[in-house]
Structures are given as structure tokens and as C-alpha cells.
Protein backbone atom coordinates (compact mmCIF):
# COMPACT_ATOMS: atom_id res chain seq x y z
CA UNK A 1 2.98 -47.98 -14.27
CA UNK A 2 0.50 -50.24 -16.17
CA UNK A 3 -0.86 -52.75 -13.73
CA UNK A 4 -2.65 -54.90 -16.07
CA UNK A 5 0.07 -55.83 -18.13
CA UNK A 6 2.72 -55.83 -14.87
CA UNK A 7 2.63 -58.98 -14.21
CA UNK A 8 2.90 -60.42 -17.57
CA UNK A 9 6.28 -58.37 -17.92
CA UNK A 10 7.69 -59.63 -14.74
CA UNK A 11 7.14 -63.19 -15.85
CA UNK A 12 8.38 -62.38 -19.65
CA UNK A 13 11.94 -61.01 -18.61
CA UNK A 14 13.95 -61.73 -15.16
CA UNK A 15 16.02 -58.61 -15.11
CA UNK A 16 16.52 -55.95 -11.81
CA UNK A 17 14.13 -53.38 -13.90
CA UNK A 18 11.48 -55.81 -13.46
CA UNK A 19 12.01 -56.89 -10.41
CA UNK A 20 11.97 -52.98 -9.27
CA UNK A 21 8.61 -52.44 -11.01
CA UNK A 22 7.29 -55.34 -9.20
CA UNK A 23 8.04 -54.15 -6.11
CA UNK A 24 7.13 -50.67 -6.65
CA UNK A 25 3.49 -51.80 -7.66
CA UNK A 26 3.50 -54.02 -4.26
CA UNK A 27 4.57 -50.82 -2.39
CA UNK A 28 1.92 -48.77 -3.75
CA UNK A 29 -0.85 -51.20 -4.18
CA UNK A 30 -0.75 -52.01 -0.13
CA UNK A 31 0.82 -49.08 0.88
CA UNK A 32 4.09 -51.51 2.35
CA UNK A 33 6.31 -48.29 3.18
CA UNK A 34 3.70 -47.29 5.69
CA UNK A 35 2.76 -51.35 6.87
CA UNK A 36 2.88 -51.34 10.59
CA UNK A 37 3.92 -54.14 12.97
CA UNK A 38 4.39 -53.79 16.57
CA UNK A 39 4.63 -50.03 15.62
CA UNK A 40 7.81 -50.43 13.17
CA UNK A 41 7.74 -50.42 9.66
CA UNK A 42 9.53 -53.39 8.72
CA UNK A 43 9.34 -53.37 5.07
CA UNK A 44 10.43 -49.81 5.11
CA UNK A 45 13.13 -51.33 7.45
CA UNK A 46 14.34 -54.18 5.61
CA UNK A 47 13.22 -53.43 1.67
CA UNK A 48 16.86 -54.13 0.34
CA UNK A 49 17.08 -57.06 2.03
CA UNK A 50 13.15 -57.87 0.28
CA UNK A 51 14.83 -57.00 -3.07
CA UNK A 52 17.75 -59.07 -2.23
CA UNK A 53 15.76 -62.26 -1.39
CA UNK A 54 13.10 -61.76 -4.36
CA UNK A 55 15.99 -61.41 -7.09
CA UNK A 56 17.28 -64.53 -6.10
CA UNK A 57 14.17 -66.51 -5.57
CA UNK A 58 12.51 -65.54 -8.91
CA UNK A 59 15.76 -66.17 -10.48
CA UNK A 60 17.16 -62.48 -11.24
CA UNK A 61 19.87 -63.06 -9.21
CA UNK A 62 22.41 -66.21 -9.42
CA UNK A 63 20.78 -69.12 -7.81
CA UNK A 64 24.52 -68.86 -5.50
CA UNK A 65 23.80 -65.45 -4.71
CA UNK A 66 24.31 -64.73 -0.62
CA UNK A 67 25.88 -68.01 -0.12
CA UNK A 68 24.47 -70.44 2.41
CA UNK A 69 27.31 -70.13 4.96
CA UNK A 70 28.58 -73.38 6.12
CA UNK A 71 28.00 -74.81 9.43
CA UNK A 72 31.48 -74.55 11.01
CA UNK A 73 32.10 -71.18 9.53
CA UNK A 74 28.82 -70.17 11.37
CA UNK A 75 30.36 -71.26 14.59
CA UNK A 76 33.20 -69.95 13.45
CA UNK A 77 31.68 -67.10 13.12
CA UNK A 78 29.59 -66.66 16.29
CA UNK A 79 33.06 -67.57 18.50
CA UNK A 80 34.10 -64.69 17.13
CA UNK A 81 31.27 -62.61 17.85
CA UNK A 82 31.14 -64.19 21.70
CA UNK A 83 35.33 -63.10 22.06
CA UNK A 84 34.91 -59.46 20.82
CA UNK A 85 31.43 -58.79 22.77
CA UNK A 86 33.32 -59.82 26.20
CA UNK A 87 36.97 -59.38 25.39
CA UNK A 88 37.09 -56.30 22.68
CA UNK A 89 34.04 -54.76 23.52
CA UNK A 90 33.75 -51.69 25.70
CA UNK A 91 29.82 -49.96 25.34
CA UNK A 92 29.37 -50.13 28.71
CA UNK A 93 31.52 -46.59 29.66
CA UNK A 94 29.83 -44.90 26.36
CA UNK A 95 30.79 -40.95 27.16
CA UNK A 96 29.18 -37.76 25.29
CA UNK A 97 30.81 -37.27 21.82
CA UNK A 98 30.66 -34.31 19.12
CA UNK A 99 30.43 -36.50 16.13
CA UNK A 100 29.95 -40.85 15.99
CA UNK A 101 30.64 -43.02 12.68
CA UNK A 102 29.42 -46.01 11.47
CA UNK A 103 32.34 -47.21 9.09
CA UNK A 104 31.73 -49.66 6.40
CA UNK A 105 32.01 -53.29 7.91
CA UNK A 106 34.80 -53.72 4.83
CA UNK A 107 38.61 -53.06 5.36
CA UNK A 108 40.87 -52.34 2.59
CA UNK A 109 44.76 -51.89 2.55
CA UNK A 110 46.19 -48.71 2.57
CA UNK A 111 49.82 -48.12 3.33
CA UNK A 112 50.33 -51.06 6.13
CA UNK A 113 46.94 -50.85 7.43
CA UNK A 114 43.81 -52.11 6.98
CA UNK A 115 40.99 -48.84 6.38
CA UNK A 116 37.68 -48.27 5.84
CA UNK A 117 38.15 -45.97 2.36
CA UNK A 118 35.40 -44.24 2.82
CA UNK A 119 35.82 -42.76 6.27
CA UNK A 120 39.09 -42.41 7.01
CA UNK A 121 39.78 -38.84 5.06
CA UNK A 122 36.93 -37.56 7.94
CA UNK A 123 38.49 -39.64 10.57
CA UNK A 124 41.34 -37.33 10.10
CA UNK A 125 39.52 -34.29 9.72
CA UNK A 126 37.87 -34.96 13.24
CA UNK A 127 41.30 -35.60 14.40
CA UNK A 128 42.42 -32.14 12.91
CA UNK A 129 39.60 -30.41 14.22
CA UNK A 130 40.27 -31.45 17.88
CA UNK A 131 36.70 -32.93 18.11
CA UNK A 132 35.47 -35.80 20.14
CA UNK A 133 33.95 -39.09 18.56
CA UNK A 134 33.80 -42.53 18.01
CA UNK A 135 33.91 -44.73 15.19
CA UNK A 136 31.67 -48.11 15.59
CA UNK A 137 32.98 -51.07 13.30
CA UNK A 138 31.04 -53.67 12.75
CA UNK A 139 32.44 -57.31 11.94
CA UNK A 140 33.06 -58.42 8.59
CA UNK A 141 32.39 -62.41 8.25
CA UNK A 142 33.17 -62.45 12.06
CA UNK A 143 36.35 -60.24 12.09
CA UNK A 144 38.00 -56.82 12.76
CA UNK A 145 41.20 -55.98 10.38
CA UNK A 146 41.44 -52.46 11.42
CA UNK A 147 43.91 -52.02 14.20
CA UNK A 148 41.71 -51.10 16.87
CA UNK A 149 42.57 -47.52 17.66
CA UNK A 150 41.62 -45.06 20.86
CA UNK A 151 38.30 -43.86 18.92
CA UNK A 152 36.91 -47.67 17.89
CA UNK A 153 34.34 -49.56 19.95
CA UNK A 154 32.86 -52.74 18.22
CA UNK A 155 29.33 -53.41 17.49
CA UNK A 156 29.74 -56.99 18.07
CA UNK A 157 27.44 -57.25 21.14
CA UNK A 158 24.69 -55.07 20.13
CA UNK A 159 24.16 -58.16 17.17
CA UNK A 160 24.71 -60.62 19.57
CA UNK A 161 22.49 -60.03 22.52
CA UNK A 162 19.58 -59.23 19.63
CA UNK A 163 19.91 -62.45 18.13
CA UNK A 164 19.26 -63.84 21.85
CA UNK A 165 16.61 -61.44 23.00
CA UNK A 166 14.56 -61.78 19.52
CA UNK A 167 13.07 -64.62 20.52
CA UNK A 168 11.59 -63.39 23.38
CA UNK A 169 9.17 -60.55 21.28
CA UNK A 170 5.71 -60.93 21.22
CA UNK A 171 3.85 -60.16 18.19
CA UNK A 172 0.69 -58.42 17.93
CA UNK A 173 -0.38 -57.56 14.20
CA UNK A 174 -4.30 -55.85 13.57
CA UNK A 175 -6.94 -57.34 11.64
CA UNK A 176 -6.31 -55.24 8.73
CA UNK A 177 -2.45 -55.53 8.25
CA UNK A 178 -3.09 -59.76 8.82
CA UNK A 179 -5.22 -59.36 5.83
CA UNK A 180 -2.73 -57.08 3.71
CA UNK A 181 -0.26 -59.27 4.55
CA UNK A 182 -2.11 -62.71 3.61
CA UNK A 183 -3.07 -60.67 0.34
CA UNK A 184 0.61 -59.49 0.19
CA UNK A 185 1.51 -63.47 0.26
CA UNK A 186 -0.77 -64.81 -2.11
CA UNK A 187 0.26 -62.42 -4.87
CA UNK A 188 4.17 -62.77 -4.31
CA UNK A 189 3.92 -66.85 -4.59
CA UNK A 190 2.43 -66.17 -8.05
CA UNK A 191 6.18 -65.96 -8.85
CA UNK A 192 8.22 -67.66 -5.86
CA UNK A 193 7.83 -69.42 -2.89
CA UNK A 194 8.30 -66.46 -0.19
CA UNK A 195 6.01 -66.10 2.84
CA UNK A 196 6.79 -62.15 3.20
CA UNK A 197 4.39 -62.26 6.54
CA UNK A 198 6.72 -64.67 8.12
CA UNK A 199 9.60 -62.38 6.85
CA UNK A 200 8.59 -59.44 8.13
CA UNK A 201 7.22 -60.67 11.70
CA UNK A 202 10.57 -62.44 12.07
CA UNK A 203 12.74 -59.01 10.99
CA UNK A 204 10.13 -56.91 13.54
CA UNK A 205 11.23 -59.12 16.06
CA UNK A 206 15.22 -58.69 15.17
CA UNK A 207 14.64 -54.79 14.96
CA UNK A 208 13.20 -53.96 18.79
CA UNK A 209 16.26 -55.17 20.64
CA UNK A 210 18.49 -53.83 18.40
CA UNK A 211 16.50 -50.43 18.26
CA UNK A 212 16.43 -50.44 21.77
CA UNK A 213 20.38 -50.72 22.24
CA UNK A 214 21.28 -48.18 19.46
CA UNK A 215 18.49 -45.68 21.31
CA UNK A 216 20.38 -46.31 24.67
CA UNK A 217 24.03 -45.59 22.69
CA UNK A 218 22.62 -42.55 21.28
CA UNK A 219 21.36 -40.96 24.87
CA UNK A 220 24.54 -41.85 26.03
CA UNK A 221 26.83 -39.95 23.75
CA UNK A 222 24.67 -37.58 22.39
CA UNK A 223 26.20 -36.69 19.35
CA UNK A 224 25.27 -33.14 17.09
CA UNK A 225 25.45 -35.86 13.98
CA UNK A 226 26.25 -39.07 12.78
CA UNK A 227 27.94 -40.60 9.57
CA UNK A 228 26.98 -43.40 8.13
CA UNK A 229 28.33 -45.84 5.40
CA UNK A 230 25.36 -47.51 4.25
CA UNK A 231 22.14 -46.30 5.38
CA UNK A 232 20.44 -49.42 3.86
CA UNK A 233 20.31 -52.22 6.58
CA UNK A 234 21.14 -49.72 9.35
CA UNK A 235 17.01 -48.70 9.80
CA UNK A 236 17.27 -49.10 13.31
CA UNK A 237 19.86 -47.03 13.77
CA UNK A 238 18.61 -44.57 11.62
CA UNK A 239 14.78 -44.78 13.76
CA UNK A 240 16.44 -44.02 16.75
CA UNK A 241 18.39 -40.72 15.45
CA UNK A 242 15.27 -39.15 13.75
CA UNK A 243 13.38 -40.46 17.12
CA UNK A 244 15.81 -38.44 19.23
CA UNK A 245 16.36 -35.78 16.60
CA UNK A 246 20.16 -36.16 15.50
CA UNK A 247 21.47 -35.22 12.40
CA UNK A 248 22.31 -38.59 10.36
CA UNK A 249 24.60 -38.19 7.18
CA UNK A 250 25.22 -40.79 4.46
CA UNK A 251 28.53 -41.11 2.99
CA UNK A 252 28.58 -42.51 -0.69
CA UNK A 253 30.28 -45.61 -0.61
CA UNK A 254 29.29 -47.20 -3.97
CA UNK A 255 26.64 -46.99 -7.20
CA UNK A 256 23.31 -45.96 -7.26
CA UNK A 257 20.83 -45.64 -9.78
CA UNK A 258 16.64 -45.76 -10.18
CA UNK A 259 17.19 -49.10 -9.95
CA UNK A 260 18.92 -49.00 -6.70
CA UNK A 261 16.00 -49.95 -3.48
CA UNK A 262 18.31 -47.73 -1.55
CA UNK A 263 17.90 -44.67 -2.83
CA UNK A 264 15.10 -44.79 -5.24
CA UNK A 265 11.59 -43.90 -4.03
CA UNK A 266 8.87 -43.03 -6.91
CA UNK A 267 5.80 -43.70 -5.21
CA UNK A 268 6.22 -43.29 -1.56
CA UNK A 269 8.80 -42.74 0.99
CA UNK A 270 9.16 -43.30 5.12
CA UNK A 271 11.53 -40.88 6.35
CA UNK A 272 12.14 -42.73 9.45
CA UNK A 273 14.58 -45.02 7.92
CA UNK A 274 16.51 -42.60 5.23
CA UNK A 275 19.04 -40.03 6.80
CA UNK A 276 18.88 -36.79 7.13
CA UNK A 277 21.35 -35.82 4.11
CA UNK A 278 23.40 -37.49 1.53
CA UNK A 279 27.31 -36.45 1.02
CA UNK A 280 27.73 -37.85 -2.69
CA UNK A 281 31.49 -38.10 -4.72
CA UNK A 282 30.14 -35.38 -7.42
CA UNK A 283 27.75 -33.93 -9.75
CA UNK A 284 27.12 -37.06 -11.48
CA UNK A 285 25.66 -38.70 -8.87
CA UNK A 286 23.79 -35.63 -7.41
CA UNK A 287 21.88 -35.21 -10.56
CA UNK A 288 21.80 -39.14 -11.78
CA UNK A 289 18.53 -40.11 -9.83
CA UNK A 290 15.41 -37.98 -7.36
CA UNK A 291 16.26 -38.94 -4.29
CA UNK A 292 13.62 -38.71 -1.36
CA UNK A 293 14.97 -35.78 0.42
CA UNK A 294 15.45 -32.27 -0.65
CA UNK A 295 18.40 -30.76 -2.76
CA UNK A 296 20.28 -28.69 -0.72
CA UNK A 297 20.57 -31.70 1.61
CA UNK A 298 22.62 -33.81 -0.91
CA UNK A 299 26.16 -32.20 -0.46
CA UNK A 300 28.97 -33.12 -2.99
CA UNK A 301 32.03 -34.78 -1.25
CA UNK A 302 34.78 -36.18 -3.11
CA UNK A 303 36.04 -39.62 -2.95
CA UNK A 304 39.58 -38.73 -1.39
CA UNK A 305 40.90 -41.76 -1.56
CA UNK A 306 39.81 -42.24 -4.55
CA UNK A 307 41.44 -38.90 -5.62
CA UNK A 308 45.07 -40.18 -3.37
CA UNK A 309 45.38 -43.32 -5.71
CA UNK A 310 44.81 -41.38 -9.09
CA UNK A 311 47.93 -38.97 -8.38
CA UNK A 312 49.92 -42.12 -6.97
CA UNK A 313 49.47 -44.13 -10.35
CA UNK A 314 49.16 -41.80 -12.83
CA UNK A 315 52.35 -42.08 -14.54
CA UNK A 316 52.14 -46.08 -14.52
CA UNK A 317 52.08 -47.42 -18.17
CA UNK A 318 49.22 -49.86 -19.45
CA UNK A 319 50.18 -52.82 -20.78
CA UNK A 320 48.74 -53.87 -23.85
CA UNK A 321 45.79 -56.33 -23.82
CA UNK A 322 45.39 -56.59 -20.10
CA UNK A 323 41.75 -56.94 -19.23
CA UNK A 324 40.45 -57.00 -15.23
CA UNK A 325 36.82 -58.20 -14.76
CA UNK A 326 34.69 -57.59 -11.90
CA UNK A 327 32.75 -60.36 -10.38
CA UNK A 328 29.53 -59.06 -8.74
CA UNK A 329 27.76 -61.62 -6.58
CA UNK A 330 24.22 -61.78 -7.75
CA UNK A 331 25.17 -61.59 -11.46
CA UNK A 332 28.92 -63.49 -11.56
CA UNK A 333 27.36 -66.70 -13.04
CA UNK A 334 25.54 -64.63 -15.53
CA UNK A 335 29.48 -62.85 -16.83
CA UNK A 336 31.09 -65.99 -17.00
CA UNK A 337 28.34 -67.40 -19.15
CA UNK A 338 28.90 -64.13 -21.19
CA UNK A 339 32.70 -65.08 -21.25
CA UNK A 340 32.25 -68.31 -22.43
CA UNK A 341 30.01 -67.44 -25.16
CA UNK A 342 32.61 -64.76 -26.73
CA UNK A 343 35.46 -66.54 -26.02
CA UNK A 344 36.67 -65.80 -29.12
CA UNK A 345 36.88 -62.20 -28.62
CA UNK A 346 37.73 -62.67 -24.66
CA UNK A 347 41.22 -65.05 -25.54
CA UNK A 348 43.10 -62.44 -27.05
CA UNK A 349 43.12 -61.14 -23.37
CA UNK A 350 45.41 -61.51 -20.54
CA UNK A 351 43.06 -61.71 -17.77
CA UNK A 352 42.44 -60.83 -14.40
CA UNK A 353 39.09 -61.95 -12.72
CA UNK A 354 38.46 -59.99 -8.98
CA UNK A 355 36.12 -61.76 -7.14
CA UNK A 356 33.78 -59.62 -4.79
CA UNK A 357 34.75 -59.50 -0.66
CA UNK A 358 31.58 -61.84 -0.43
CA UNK A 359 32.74 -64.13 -2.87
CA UNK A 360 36.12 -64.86 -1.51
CA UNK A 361 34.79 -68.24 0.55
CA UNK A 362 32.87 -69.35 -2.62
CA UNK A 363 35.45 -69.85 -5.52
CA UNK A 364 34.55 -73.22 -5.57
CA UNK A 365 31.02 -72.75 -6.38
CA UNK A 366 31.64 -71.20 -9.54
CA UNK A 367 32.57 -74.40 -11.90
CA UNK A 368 32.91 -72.23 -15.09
CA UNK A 369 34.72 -69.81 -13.88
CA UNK A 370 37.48 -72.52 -12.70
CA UNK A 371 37.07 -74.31 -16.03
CA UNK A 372 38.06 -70.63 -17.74
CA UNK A 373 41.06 -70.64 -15.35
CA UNK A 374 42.32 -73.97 -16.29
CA UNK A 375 41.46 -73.44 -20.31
CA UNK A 376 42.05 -69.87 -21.15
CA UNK A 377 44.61 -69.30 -18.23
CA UNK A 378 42.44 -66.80 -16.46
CA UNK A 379 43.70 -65.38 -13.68
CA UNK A 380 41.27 -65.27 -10.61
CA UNK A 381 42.18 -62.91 -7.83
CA UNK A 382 40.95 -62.08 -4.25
CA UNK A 383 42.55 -59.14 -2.21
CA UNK A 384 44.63 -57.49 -4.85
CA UNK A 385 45.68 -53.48 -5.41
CA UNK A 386 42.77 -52.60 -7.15
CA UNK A 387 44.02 -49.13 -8.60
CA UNK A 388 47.78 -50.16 -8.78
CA UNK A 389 46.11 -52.97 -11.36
CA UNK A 390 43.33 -50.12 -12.94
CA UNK A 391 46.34 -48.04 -13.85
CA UNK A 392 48.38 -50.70 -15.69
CA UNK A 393 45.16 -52.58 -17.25
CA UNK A 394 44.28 -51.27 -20.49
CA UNK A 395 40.51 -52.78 -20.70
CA UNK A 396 38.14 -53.51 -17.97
CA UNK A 397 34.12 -55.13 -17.80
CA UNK A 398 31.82 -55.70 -15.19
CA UNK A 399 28.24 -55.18 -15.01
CA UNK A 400 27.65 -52.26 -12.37
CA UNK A 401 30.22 -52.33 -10.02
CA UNK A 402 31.60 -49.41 -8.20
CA UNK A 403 35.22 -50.40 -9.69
CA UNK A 404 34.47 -49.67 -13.23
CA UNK A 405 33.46 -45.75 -12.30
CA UNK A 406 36.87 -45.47 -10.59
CA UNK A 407 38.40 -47.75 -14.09
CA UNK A 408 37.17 -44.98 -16.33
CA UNK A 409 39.32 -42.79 -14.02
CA UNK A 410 42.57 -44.56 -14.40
CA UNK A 411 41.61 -45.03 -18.79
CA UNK A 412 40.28 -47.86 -18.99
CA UNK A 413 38.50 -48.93 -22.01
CA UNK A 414 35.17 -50.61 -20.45
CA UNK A 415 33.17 -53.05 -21.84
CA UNK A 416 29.91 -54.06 -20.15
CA UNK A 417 28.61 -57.39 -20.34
CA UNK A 418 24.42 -57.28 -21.02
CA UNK A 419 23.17 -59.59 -18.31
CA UNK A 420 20.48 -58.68 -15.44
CA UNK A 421 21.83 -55.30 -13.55
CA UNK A 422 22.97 -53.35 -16.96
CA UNK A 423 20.07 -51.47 -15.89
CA UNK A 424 21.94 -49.45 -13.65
CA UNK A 425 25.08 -47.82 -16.08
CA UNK A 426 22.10 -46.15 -18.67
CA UNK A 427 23.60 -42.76 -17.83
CA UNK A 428 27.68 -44.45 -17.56
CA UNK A 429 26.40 -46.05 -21.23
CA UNK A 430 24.87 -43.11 -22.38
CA UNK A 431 27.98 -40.66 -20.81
CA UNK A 432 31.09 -43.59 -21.82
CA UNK A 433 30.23 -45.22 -24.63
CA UNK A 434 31.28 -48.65 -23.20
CA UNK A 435 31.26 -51.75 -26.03
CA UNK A 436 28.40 -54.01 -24.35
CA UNK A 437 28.59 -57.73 -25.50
């Protein structure tokens, strides 16, 4: 990377490629995957959530992006959390277990039930297999779907007795990482008003007690592995497994690219808060980016449910003109702008907007999107059957979400629209030949 001209490019263009770049040189140039505080690593920790809060501040993301959450829906929210800690929860009588799962905090519906996709094909495998485990769900927007079965404990009071104890961690930071991080400071509000020191401190402080209570859970069951969802987010989890020397698995749960903080490393790498291996839906992705971890330890494992809906819809007819378009927080503002601009093209469609899980409580902020609903008769959806609509739609757009992979499955013609994030499909443009507009 050229560090003269750096900054000038991340000021010239606001797109995720920059904003990667950027915080690769920061990484390297203070050496931020190895930054100590209070002996954890807490951009190493937290660096998604760094990417996250950069994109939006320096204006590659939607200004809406992460929604503030409203004041009643916070209480709402922490009711909730206060009910299943004392009511649902049951960590206290933790036994030893062969395998534990952290499911994805997301429920979908599958047959008359609310599922995690992503697990449940191993869920019955374990079953199967006769083998003892547990799977730990954590809320979604303060709530459980899933039925709660003999095998599910909630994670509710692990995040609420660390959002009480953080307060009560002292800080101690050395001479030398005060002044990388006051160095760290001044060169980040070049572009946007973010005081990373006061970031990080204030994440080190959420990550002992939490640390601390996932290290406890772990000597208690003593599991030969662990699955995981999403590793990103989960670094104290993750800390304690390597610390204790458990096997921790990743299950692929959505798209990935170089441009994806997750799972893209160039410079340097902390292996404390990656797991152990990577179980990924094919080829494609094994081969699509270097991850930080060796080969043999990324194992292909299909997408079953993925596979189940395929052979359930694939004698469903498209109908002709039918277009579904995937909202995708950070970038929805930027697609309807798109949309509006071609609306000449985009009319002769019947339409079907999907709004993402996190956008569900937001509809209102999106003005344009409501005015396309009103004008052009748009249709905007929430909780639908995404494949039952992928079979029958004959086109499909989004930027990089997950659904247009699985569209391409069910033959849909994809266009892309060319706002920040396009980054991410090079290989799907290069492999698909989607019509970008």
C-alpha cells in the first residue's frame, strides 16, 4: 500500500475499499492487532465493530445505519433481558457436554418453527449421534422465537450482569500505548470525529466481565469443541477457548470477501480472537479470499438448508417481470437513490423490496423508499418466504447480500446496483455476469 498518497484516496472516494485500506494502514502503522490494554487486545477484539462505526461516521455507510434505538424500546428491551436472566435462564447447573453451540441470535421460519438456519442440520446430527451439548441463544432485539427446547440455555444474563459490572473496571494503560493511542486519535479525526482511545478503554472494560463468565461456562462443561455462528463480535468467547485450549469452529453464515474485517487479514493477524477452523458452504468461498489460518483447517460444509429449499421449489414457475430487492442496512439509502434515478428502467417491474431483520423497526426512516411505495406501487416486505419468493421471481438486485448468492441458485437474473459495498461481488461479477446500474 502507498502511504503517501493513502490519505488523499480515502478523502477522494467514500467506498468500503477505502475504508478497508484505511484501516489496514492504521493496523500496520501502530501495530493495533497487537495494542494491549489491561492485557486484552481490544481492537483485535472489537475491529468489526471499528469498521462499523468508521463507515458510518466518514459517511461510507448511510448516515441511518445501526439505528439509534429509541428510548422505550431500550427499556423495552432491557425488561426483557431482566425476565429471561431470572425467569428463562438456567447457567447456574452448567454440566460437562461433548459439543456447545453458539446459534445465530436470528430466527427464521421453517415448517411451524422458528430456527436458526444455520445450525439446525448439526443440531440434528448431535441428536443422531447420541452426543451431549448445548446450544446458547442469544436475544435478538430483546427476544427468543425459538421454542426453547431441552438443549437451549440463554445468554441473556451473561450481557446483563457485564453491562453492570463494567463500570466497576479499572483501567491501567502504559506510557507507550497512551501515546499510540493519542497518535491513533489525532490521525482518525483528520476524517471524523471518533475518539478511538475512549472506544477502546470503554470496550476493554465490557470484555473482562464477560470474558470472565464465558471462561467460568467453559470449565464447567468442558466441551472437545465449539460451533460458532459468527466469530466476529464473539472475541471473548473465542479468548477464553484458545485460553483453555478448545477446539472453536466457525460455521458460514453469510458473505465474505477481502473486503470483509472478519475474515480478511493482509498485514497482521491475532489468533486469540479467530477460531480454530472455518466450515465454509463450498469451493467458492474456500478459494475466494487468504484467510488467516491454514488450509486444511477450512472444511467445506454445505448450506443444508439452503440445499432443503432448492428441491422444495424447484418446479415453481417464475412469473414474468417480478423483481425482489434486498435492502442492506448500511447501503439501503444508497439503492433507493439508485432506484429513483433509473426509474425508468425499474417501472416496468413488479416489485418486492425485503428490508433487512435490523431494518424492520426503521421503515419510517427511509422517506424515499415510502415515496417509491406510494408512486411506483412498490411493495415493501418484512418477514416473508425468502426462497418460496426467489423461486417465483424472475430478476433480483442488491448490493452484497447473502440472498442474492442463494437468488442465483433459484435463476434469478441479478442486477447489482454500483453504490459503496460492490466491492465485495468482484469474483460473483466476474463468475455471473450480473447487469450493474
Amino acid at each position: 500500500m502507498n502511504k503517501k498518497n493513502h490519505n488523499y484516496l480515502f478523502l477522494k472516494n467514500k467506498n468500503i475499499k477505502e475504508l478497508c485500506e484505511f484501516i489496514w494502514y492504521l493496523e500496520e502503522k501502530y501495530d493495533l492487532l497487537n495494542l494491549k490494554i489491561n492485557e486484552i487486545h481490544p481492537w483485535a477484539a472489537y475491529r468489526m465493530d471499528i469498521y462499523y462505526k468508521l463507515g458510518k461516521l466518514t459517511g461510507v455507510f448511510d448516515q441511518s445505519f445501526n439505528h439509534k434505538t429509541s428510548k422505550l424500546k431500550k427499556i423495552t428491551y432491557s425488561i426483557n433481558l431482566i425476565k429471561n436472566s431470572f425467569f428463562q435462564n438456567n447457567l447456574s447447573n452448567l454440566k460437562k457436554k461433548d459439543v456447545l453451540i453458539f446459534s445465530h441470535p436470528i430466527s427464521k421460519e421453517h415448517k411451524n418453527q422458528y430456527i436458526d438456519i444455520y445450525s439446525y442440520k448439526l443440531i440434528k446430527q448431535l441428536i443422531m449421534k447420541n452426543k451431549s451439548f448445548i446450544d446458547f441463544e442469544s436475544p435478538f432485539k430483546g427476544k427468543h422465537k425459538r421454542t426453547k427446547k431441552y438443549y437451549t440455555k440463554y445468554l441473556d444474563k451473561i450481557f446483563l450482569l457485564r453491562n453492570i459490572k463494567d463500570k466497576f473496571i479499572k483501567i491501567q494503560i502504559q506510557k507507550n500505548t497512551e501515546k499510540k493511542l493519542n497518535e491513533l486519535n489525532t490521525e482518525i479525526n483528520k476524517y471524523c470525529d471518533f475518539n478511538i482511545k475512549e472506544f477502546l478503554i470503554h470496550n476493554t472494560k465490557k470484555f473482562i466481565p464477560t470474558y470472565k463468565y464465558y471462561l467460568e461456562l467453559l470449565k464447567k462443561t468442558s466441551p472437545k469443541k465449539i460451533y460458532i455462528i459468527i466469530s466476529y463480535g464473539r472475541g471473548e468467547l473465542i479468548k477464553a477457548a484458545h485460553d483453555l485450549n478448545i477446539k472453536i469452529i466457525e460455521i458460514q453464515h453469510g458473505t465474505f470477501s477481502k473486503y470483509h474485517l472478519g475474515y480478511s487479514f493482509p498485514n497482521s493477524f491475532n489468533y486469540l480472537y479467530f477460531p480454530n477452523k472455518l466450515h465454509v458452504w463450498n469451493e467458492y468461498w474456500k478459494n475466494l479470499i487468504s484467510f488467516p489460518i491454514k488450509k486444511e483447517n477450512i472444511k467445506i460444509e454445505p448450506f443444508h438448508f439452503l440445499e432443503e429449499k432448492t428441491k422444495e421449489y424447484k418446479n415453481t414457475e417464475k412469473i414474468k417481470n417480478t423483481l425482489i430487492i434486498f435492502g442492506q442496512g448500511g447501503v439501503t439509502k444508497s439503492i433507493v437513490k439508485k432506484i429513483k434515478e433509473n426509474i425508468n428502467y425499474f417501472k416496468k417491474f413488479q416489485i418486492t423490496f425485503k428490508l433487512h431483520p435490523n431494518e424492520y423497526e426503521h421503515l419510517d426512516s427511509y422517506k424515499d423508499l415510502i415515496y417509491l411505495k406510494e408512486k411506483y406501487n412498490i411493495s415493501i416486505v418484512k418477514n416473508i418466504n425468502l426462497h418460496k419468493c426467489l423461486a417465483k421471481s424472475e430478476y433480483q438486485a442488491g448490493v452484497f447480500s447473502t440472498a442474492l448468492y442463494e437468488g442465483v441458485l433459484f435463476n434469478c437474473k441479478t442486477i447489482l446496483f454500483d453504490v459503496s459495498g460492490i466491492e465485495y461481488m468482484n469474483k460473483f461479477i466476474e463468475y455471473y455476469k450480473p447487469k450493474i446500474i
